[in-house]
N, C-alpha and C. Protein backbone atom coordinates (compact mmCIF):
# COMPACT_ATOMS: atom_id res chain seq x y z
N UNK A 1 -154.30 -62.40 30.43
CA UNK A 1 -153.70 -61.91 29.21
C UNK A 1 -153.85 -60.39 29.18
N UNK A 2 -152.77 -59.35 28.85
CA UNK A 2 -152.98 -58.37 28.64
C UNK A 2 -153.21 -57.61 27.77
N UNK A 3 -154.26 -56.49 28.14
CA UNK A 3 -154.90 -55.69 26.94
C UNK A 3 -153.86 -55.25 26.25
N UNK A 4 -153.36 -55.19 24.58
CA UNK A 4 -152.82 -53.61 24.28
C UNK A 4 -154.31 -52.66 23.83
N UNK A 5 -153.41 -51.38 24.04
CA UNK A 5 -153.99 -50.41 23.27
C UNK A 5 -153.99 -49.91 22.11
N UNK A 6 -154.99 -50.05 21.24
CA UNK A 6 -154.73 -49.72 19.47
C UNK A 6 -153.43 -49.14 19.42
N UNK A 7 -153.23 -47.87 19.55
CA UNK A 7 -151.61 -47.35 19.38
C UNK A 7 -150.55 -48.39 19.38
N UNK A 8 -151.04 -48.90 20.54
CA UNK A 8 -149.61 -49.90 20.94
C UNK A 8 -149.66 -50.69 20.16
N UNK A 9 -150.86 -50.83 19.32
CA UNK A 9 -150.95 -52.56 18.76
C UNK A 9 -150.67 -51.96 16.84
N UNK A 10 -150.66 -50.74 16.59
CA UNK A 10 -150.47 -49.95 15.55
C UNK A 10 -148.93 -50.42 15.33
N UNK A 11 -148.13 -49.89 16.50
CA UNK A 11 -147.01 -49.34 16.85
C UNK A 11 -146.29 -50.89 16.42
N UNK A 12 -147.04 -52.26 16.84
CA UNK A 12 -145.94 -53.34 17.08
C UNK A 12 -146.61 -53.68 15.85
N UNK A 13 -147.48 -53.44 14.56
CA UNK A 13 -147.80 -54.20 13.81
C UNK A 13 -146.61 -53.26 12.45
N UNK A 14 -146.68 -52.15 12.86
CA UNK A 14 -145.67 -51.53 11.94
C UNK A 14 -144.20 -51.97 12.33
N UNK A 15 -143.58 -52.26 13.64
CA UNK A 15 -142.66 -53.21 13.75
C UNK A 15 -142.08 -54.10 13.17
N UNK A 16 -143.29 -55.16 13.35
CA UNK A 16 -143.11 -56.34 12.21
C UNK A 16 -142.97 -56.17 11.34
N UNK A 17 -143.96 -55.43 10.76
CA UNK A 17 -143.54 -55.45 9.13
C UNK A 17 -142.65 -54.96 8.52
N UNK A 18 -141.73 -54.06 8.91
CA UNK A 18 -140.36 -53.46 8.75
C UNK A 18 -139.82 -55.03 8.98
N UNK A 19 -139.98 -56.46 9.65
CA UNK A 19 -138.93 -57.11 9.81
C UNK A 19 -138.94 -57.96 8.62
N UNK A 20 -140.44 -57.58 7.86
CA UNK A 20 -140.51 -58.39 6.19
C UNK A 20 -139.53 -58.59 5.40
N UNK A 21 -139.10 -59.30 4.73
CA UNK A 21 -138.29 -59.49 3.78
C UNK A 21 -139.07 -59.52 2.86
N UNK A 22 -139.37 -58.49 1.94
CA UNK A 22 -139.99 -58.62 0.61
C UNK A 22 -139.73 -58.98 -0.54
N UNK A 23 -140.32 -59.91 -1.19
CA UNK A 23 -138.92 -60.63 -2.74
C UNK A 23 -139.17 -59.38 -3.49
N UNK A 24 -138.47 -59.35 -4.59
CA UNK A 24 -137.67 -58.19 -5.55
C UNK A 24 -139.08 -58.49 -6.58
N UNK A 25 -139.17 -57.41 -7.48
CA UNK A 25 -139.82 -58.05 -8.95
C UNK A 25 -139.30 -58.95 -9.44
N UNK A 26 -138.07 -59.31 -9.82
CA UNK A 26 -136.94 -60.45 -10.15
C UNK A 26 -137.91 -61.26 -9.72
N UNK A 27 -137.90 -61.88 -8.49
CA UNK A 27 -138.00 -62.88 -7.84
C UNK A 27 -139.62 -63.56 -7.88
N UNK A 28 -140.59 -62.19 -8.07
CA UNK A 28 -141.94 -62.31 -8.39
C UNK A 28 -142.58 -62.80 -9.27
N UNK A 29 -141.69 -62.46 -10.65
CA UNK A 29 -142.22 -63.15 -11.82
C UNK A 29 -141.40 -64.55 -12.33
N UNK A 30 -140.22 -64.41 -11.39
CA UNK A 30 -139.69 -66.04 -12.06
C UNK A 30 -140.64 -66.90 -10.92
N UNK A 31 -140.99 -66.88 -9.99
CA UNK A 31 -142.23 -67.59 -9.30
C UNK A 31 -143.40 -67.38 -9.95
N UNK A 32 -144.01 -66.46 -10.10
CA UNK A 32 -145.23 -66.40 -11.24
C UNK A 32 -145.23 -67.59 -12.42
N UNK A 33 -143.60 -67.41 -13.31
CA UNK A 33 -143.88 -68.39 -14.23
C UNK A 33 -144.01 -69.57 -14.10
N UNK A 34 -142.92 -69.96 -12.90
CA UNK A 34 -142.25 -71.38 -12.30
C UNK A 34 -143.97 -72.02 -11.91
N UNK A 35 -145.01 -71.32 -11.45
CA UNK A 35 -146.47 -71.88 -10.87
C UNK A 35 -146.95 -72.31 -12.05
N UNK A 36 -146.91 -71.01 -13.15
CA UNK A 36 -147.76 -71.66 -14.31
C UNK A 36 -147.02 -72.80 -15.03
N UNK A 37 -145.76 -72.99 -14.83
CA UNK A 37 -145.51 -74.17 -15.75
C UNK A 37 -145.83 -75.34 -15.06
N UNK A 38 -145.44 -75.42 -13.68
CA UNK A 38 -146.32 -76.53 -12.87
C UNK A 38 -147.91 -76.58 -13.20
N UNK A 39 -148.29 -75.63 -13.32
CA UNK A 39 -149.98 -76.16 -13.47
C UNK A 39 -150.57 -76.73 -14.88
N UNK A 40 -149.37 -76.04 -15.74
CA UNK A 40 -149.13 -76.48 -17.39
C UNK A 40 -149.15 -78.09 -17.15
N UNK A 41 -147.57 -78.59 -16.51
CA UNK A 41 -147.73 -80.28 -16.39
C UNK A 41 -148.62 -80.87 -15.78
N UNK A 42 -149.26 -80.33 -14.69
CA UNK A 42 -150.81 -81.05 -14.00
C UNK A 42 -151.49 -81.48 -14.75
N UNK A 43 -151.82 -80.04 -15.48
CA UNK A 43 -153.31 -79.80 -16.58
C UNK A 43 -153.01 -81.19 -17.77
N UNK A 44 -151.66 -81.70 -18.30
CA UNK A 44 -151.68 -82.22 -18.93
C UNK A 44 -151.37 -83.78 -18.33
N UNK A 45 -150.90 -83.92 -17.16
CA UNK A 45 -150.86 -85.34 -16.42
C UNK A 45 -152.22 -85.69 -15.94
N UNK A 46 -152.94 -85.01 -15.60
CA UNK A 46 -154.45 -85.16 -15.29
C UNK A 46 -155.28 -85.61 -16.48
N UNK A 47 -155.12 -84.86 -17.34
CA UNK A 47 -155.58 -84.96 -18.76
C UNK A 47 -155.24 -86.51 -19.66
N UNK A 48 -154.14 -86.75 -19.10
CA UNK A 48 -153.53 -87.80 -19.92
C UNK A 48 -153.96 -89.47 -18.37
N UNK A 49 -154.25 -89.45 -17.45
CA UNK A 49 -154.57 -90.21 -16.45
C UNK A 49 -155.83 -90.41 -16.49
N UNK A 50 -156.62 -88.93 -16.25
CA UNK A 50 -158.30 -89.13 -17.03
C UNK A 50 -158.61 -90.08 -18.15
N UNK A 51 -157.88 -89.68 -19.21
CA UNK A 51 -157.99 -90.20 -20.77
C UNK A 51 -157.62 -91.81 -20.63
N UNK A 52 -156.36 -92.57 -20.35
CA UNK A 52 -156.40 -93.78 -19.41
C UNK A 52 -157.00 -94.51 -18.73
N UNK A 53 -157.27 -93.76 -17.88
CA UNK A 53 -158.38 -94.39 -16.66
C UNK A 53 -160.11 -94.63 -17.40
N UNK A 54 -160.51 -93.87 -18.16
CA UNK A 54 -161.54 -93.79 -19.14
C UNK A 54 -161.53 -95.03 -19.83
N UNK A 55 -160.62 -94.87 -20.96
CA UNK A 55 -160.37 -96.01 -21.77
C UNK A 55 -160.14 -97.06 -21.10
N UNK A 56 -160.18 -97.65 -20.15
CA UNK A 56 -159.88 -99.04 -19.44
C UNK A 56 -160.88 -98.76 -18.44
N UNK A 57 -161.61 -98.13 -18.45
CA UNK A 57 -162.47 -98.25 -17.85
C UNK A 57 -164.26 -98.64 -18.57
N UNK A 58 -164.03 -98.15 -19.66
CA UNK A 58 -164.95 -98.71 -20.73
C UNK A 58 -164.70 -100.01 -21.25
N UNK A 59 -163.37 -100.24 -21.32
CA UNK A 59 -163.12 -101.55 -21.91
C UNK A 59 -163.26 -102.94 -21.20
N UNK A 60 -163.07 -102.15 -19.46
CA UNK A 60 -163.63 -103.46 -18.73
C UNK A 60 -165.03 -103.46 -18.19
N UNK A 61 -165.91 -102.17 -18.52
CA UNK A 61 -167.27 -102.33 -18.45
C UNK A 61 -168.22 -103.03 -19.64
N UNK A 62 -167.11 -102.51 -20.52
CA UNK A 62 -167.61 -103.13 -21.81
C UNK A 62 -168.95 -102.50 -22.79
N UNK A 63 -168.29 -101.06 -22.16
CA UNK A 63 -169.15 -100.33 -23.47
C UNK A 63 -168.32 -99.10 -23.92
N UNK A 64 -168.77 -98.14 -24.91
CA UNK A 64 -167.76 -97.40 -25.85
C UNK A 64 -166.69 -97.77 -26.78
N UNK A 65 -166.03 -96.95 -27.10
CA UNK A 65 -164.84 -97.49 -27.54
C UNK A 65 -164.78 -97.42 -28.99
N UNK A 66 -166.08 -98.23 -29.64
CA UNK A 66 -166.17 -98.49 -30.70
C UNK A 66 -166.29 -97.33 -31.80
């Protein structure tokens, strides 16, 4: 395998990254929101499966509830 030399390896890392496609601000915050509303429905499908799974889970151990 061959060595590069820092320069060279400077040289091809600034390369690449010129070949980035960077998203816009546009594009940053409608993904920003689009995550939090997904984690919005988690937080509350988790919440509501927990709460379920609990209650039938006491009811066939056969304590709480009351």
């Amino acid at each position: 395998m061959a060595k590069t030399n820092p320069l060279e390896f400077i040289q091809q890392v600034r390369s690449e990254t010129a070949k980035v496609t960077w998203p816009t601000r546009r594009e940053t915050i409608i993904t920003t929101v689009m995550v939090f509303i997904m984690v919005a429905f988690a937080m509350v499908f988790f919440f509501l499966a927990d709460t379920a799974l609990s209650y039938i889970v006491s009811l066939v151990l056969g304590f709480g509830g009351n």
